[in-house]
Protein backbone atom coordinates (compact mmCIF):
# COMPACT_ATOMS: atom_id res chain seq x y z
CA UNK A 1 150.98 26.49 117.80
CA UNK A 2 153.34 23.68 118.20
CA UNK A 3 156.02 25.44 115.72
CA UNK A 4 155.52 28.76 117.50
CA UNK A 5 156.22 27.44 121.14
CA UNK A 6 159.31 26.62 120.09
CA UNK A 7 160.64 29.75 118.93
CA UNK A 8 160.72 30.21 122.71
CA UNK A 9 164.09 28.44 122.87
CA UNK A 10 167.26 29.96 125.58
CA UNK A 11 169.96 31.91 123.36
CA UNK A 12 172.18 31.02 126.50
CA UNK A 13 172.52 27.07 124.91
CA UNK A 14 173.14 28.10 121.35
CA UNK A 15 175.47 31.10 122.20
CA UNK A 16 177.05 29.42 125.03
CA UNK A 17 178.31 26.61 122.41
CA UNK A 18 179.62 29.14 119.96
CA UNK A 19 181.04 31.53 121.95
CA UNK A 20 184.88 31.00 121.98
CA UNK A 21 184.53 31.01 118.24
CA UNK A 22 183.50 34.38 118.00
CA UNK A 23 186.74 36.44 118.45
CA UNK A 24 189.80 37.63 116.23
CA UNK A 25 191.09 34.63 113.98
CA UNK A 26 194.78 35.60 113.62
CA UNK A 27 195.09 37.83 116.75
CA UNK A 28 197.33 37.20 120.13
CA UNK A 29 195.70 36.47 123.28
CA UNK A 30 196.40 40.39 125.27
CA UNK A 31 198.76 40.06 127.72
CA UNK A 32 199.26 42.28 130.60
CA UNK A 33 201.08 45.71 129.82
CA UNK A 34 204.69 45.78 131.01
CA UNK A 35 205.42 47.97 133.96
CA UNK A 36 206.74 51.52 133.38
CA UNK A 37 209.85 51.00 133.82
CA UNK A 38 210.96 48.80 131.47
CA UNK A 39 209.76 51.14 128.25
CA UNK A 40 211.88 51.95 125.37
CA UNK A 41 211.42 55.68 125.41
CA UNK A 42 212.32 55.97 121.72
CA UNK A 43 210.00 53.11 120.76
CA UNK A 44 207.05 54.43 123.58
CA UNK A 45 206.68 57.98 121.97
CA UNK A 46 207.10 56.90 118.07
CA UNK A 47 204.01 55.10 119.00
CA UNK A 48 202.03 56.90 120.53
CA UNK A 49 203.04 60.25 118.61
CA UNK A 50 203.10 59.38 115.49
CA UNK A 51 200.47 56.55 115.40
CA UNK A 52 198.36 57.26 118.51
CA UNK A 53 198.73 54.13 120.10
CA UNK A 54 197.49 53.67 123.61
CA UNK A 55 199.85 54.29 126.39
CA UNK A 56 199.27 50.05 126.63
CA UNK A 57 200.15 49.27 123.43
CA UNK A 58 203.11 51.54 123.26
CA UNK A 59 204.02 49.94 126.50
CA UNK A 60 204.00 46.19 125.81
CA UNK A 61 206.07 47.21 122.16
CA UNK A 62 208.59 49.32 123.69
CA UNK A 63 209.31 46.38 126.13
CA UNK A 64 209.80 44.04 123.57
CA UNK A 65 212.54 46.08 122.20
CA UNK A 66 214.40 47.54 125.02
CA UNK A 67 217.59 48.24 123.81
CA UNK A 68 216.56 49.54 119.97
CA UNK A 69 218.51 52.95 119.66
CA UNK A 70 217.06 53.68 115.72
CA UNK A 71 213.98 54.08 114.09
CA UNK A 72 215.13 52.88 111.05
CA UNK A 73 213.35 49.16 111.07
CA UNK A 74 209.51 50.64 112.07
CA UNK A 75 210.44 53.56 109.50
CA UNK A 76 211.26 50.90 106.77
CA UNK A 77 208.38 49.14 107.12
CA UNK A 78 206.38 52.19 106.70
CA UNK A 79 208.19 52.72 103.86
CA UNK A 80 207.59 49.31 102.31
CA UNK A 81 204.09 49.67 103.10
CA UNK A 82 203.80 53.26 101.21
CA UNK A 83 205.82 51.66 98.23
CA UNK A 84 202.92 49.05 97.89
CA UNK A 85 200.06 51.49 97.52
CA UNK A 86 198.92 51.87 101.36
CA UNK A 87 197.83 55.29 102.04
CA UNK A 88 198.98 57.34 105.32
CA UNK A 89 195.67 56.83 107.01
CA UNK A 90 196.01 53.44 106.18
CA UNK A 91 199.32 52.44 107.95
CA UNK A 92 198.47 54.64 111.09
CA UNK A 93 195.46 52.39 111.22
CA UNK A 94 196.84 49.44 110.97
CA UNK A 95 200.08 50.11 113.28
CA UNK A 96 197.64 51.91 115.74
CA UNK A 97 195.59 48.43 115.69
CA UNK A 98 198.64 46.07 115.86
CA UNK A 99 201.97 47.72 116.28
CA UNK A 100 204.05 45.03 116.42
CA UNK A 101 204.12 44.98 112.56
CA UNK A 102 206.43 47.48 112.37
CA UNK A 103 208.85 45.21 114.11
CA UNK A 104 208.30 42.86 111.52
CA UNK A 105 210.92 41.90 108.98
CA UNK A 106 210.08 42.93 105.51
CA UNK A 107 211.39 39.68 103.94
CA UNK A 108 210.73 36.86 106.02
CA UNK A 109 207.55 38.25 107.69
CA UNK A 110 205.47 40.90 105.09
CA UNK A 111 206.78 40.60 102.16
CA UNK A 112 205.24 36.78 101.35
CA UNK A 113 201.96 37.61 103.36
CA UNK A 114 201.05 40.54 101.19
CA UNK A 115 202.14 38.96 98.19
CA UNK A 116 199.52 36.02 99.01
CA UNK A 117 197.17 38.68 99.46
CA UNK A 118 198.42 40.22 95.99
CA UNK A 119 198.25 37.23 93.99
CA UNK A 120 194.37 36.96 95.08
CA UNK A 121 193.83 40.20 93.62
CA UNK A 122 193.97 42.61 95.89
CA UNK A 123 196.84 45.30 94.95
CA UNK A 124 197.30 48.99 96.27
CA UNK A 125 195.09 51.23 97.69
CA UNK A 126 192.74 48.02 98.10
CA UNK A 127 195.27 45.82 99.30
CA UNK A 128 196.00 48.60 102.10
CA UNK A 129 191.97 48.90 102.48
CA UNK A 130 191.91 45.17 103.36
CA UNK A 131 194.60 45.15 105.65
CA UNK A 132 194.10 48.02 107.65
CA UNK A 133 190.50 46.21 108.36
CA UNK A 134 191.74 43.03 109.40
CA UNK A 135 195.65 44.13 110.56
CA UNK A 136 195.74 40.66 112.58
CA UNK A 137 196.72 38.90 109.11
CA UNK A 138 199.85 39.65 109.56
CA UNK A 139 200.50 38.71 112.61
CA UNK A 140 199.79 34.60 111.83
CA UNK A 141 201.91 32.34 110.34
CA UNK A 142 201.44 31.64 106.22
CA UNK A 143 202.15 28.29 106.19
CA UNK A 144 200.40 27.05 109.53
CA UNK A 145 197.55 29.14 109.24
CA UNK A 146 197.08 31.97 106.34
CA UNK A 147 197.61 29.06 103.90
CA UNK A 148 195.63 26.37 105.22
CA UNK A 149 192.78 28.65 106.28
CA UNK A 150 192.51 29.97 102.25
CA UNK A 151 192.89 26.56 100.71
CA UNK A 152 189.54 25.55 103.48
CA UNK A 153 187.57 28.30 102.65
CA UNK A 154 188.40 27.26 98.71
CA UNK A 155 186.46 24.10 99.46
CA UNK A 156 183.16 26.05 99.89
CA UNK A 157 183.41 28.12 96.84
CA UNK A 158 184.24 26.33 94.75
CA UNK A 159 183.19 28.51 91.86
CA UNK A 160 184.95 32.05 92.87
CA UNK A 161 187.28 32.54 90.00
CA UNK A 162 188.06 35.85 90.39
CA UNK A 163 188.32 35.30 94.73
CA UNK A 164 186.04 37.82 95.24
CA UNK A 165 183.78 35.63 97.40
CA UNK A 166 186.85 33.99 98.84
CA UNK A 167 188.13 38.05 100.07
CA UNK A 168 184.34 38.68 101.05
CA UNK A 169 184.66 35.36 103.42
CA UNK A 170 188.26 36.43 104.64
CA UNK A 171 186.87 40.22 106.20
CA UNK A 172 184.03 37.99 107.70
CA UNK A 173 185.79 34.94 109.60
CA UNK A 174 188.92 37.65 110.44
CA UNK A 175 187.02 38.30 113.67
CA UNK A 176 187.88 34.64 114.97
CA UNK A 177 190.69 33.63 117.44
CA UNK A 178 192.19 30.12 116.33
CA UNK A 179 192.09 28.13 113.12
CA UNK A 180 189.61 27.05 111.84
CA UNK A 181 189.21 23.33 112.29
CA UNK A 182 188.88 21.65 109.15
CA UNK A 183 187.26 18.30 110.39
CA UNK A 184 184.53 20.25 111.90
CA UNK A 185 183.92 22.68 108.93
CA UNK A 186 184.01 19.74 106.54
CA UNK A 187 180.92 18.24 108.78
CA UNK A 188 179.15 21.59 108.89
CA UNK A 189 179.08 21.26 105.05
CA UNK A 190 177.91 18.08 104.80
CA UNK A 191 175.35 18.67 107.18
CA UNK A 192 173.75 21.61 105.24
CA UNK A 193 174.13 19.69 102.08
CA UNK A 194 171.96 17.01 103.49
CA UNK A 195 169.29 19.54 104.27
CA UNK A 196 169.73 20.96 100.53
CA UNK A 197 171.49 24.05 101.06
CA UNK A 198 174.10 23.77 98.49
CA UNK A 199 175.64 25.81 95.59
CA UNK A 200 175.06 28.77 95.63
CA UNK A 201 172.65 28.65 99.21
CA UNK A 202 175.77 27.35 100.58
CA UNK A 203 177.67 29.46 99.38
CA UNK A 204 175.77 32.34 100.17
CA UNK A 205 175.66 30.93 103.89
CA UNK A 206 179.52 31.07 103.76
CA UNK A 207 179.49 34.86 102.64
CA UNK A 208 176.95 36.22 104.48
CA UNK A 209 177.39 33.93 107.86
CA UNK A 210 180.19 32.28 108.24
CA UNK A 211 180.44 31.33 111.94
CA UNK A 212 177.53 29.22 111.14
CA UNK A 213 179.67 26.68 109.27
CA UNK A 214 182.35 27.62 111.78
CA UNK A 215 180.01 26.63 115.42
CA UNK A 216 180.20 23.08 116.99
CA UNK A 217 178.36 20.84 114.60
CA UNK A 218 175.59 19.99 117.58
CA UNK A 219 174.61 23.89 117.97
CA UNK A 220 174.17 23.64 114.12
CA UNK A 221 172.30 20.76 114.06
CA UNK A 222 169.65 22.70 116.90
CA UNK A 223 169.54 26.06 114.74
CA UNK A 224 168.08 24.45 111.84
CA UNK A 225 166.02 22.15 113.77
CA UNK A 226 164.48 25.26 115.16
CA UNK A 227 164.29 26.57 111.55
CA UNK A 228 162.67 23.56 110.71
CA UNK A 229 159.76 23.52 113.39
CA UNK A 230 158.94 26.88 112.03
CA UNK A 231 157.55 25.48 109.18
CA UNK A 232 160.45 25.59 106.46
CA UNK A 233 161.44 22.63 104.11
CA UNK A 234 164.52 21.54 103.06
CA UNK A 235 163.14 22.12 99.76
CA UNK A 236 162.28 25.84 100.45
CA UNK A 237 164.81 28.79 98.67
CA UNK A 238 163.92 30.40 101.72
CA UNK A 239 165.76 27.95 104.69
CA UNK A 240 169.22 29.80 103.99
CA UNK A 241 167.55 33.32 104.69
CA UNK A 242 166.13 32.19 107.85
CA UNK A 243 169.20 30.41 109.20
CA UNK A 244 170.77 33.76 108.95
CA UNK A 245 168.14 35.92 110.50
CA UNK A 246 168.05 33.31 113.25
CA UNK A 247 171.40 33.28 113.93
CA UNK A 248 172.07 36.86 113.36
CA UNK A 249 170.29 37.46 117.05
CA UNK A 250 169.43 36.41 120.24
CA UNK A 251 166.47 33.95 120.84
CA UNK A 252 165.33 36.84 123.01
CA UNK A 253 165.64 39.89 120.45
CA UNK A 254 164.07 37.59 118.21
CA UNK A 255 160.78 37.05 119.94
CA UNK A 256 160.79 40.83 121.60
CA UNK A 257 159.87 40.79 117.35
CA UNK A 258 157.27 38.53 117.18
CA UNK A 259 155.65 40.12 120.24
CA UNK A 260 155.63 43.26 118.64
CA UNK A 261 153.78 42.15 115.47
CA UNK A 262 151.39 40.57 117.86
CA UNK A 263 150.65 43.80 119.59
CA UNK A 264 149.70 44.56 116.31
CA UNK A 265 146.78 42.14 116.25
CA UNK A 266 149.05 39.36 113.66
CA UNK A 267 148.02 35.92 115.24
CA UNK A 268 151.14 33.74 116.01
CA UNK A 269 150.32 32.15 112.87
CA UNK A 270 150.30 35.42 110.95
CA UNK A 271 153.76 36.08 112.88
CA UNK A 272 155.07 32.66 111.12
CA UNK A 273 153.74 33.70 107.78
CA UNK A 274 155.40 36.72 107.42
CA UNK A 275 158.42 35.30 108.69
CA UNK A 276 158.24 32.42 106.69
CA UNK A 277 157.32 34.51 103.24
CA UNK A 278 160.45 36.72 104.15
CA UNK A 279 162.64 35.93 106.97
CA UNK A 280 165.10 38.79 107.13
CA UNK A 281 161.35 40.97 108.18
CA UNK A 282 162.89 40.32 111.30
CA UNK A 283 166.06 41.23 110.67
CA UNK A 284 164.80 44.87 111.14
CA UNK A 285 165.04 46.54 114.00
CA UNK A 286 161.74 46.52 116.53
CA UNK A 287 161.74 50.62 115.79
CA UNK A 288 161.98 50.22 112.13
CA UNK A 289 159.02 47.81 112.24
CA UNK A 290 156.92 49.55 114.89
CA UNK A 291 157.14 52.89 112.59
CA UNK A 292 156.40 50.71 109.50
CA UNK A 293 153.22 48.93 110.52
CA UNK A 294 152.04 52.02 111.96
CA UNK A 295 152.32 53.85 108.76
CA UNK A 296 151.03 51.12 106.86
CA UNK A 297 147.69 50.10 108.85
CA UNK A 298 147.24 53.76 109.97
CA UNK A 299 148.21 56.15 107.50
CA UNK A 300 147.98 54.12 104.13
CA UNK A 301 144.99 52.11 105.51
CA UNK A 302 146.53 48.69 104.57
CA UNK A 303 145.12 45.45 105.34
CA UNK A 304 146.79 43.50 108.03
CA UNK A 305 146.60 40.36 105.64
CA UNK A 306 148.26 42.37 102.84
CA UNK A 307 151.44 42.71 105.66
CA UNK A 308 150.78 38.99 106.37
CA UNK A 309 151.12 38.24 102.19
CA UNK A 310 154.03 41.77 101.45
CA UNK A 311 156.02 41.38 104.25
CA UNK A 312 159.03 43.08 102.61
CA UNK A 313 157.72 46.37 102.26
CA UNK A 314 158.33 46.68 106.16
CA UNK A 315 161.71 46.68 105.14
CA UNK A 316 161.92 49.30 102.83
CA UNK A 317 162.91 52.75 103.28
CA UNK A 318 160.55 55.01 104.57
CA UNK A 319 161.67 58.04 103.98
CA UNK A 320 162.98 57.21 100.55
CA UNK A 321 160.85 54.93 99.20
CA UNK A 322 157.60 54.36 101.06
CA UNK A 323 156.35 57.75 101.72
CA UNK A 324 157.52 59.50 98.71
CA UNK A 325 155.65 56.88 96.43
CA UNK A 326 152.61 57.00 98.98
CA UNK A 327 152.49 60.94 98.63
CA UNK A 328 152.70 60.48 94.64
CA UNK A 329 149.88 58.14 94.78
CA UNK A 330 147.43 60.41 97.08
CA UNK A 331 148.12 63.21 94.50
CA UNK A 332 146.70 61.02 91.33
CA UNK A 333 144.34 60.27 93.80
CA UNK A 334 143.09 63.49 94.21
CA UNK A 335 143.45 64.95 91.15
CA UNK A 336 141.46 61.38 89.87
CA UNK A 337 144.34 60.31 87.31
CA UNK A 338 144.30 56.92 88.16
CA UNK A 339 142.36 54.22 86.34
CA UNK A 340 141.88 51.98 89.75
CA UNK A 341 142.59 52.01 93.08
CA UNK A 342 146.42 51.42 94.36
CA UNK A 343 147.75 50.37 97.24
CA UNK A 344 150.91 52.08 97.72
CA UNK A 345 152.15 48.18 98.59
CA UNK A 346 152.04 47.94 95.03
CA UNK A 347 154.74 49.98 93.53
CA UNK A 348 157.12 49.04 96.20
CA UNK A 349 159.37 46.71 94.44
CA UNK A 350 159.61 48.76 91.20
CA UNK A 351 162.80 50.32 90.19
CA UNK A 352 163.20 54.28 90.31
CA UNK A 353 163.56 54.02 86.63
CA UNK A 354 159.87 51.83 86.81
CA UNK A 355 157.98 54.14 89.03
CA UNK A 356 158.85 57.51 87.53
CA UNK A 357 158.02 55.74 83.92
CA UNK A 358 154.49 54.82 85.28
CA UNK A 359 153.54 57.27 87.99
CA UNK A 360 154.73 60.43 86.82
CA UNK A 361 156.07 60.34 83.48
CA UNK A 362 152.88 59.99 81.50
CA UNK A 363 150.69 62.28 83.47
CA UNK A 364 152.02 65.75 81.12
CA UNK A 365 150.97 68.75 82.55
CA UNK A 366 150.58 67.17 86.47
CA UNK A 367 154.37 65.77 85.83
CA UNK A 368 156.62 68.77 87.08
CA UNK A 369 153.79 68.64 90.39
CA UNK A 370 154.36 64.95 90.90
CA UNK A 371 157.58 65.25 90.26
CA UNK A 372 157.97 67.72 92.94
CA UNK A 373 155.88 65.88 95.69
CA UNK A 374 158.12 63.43 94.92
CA UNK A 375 161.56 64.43 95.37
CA UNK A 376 160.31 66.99 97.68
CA UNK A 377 160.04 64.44 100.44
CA UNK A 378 163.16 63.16 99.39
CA UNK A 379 164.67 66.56 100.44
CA UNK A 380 163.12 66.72 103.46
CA UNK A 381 164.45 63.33 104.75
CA UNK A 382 167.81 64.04 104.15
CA UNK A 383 167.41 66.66 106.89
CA UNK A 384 166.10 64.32 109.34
């Protein structure tokens, strides 16, 4: 009872301590738009013509270059960017997000940003993919912060040869404001290494939630504390997975959760269980989990302690997976081709390939039936 009081904690202490973090790294502080007057026509309707800029935007630009007569610099840089493998849809979406790069010079400004970006692999239609996602790259300095910011996140993962974790990371932390501080990252680390998540826990901590390394080390220190009084050990695979589903929500959404498995009749120790057997349960949404227990203690007469023990299968699809092996199942049933009773818990975690071998495959004549019940529901959820 002890651990589950104090999953009652006020998402107002942790948030309020992270928020500020939890912008656009890279991005300008919006200032107010520049009064009518003042707009370079030319500049004003390129903008918001051709990329559909708001009237702000096009504003605040067109004031920053009052007395441009040509197109030619924003039509070079186009250019350039088309010359590098960006697609049309790719550099409206990235001037329509941050227009001043067209103001940008080629040499001085783009050219050794996307090269950086090159050299880690990312080339063409990719390269333009990435950058038309996180625009505000472009708009920071390389050596003060680009730089810097790649050579921290290099301390983490240390074992990305190809940077494929290290571009993962960079579409994740794009969404905050100011540099990372490297003091305070360098503490996180050592924090979570002290409580064993390391390797490849830490790095999948880095991938998958990255502010978490990135909020003020005391806020850390509380969300796995929490963690902790839930029952987890530092020893457990299982503490990275719950750090993220804890921090992926608020300390409200997070027990609206637990209060619907209790409606359910799950104790507050059976609420723990589940969570503790597989935290990211609760990473899926109250509807998703109100329609799965439902089906599962209703229709497919399931024990409640076989949810307490399988909590995953509340996170599988229902329309895809659940149900179509459920209706497969109640067919052998029926027609008394199987050798014992199944729970349709059972044959959740097999492959397509595994089920198909095993459930319909072998059964000759009744195959093309099965087969049918099978994919039928398939069809009909694709029209929900």
């Amino acid at each position: 009872m002890r651990a589950f009081s104090l999953l009652h904690f006020h998402s107002r202490v942790l948030h309020s301590k992270v928020s500020g973090f939890f912008f656009c790294l890279f991005s300008s502080t919006a200032s107010p738009a520049p009064a009518h007057s003042s707009r370079n026509p030319l500049i004003f309707n390129y903008l918001t013509r051709t990329f559909t800029c708001s009237e702000k935007q096009a504003l605040w630009v067109s004031n920053d270059h009052p007395s441009l007569k040509t197109l030619d610099k924003p039509q070079s840089v186009v250019q350039f960017l088309e010359e590098i493998g960006f697609s049309k849809s790719q550099i409206q979406y990235t001037v329509r997000v941050s227009p001043g790069i067209l103001f940008c010079s080629i040499e001085k400004n783009l050219k050794p940003k996307l090269n950086l970006f090159q050299e880690l692999g990312l080339t063409g239609d990719r390269l333009g993919e990435f950058i038309s996602k996180n625009p505000s790259f472009l708009n920071c300095s390389l050596e003060n912060t680009l730089m810097p910011q790649i050579d921290l996140i290099r301390k983490v993962l240390v074992d990305d040869k190809d940077n494929q974790d290290l571009i993962w990371v960079l579409r994740r932390v794009s969404r905050f404001r100011a540099k990372v501080p490297e003091p305070m990252l360098l503490r996180n680390i050592a924090f979570l290494k002290s409580c064993n998540i390391v390797g490849p826990r830490l790095v999948t901590m880095f991938k998958t939630r990255p502010w978490v390394l990135l909020m003020p080390e005391s806020a850390l220190r509380d969300l796995v504390s929490r963690v902790l009084n839930m029952g987890f050990s530092v020893d457990s695979g299982m503490l990275v997975y719950a750090l993220q589903t804890v921090s992926s929500m608020s300390a409200e959404t997070f027990n609206r959760k637990l209060d619907l498995l209790k409606r359910f009749g799950f104790s507050d120790n059976e609420c723990i269980e589940m969570f503790r057997r597989f935290p990211s349960v609760l990473k899926a949404s109250e509807a998703k989990l109100k329609f799965g227990i439902e089906f599962f203690l209703n229709d497919a007469k399931v024990e409640r302690s076989t949810l307490v023990r399988r909590p995953i299968c509340l996170i599988c699809s229902m329309e895809k997976r659940v149900k179509p092996r459920y209706r497969v199942l109640q067919v052998l049933k029926l027609k008394r081709l199987l050798k014992k009773e199944l729970s349709v818990v059972n044959v959740l975690e097999m492959s397509e390939a595994e089920f198909l071998e095993k459930f319909i495959s072998p059964y000759g004549d009744d195959a093309e039936e099965l087969l049918a019940t099978y994919k039928g529901n398939l069809l009909d959820s694709s029209r929900e």
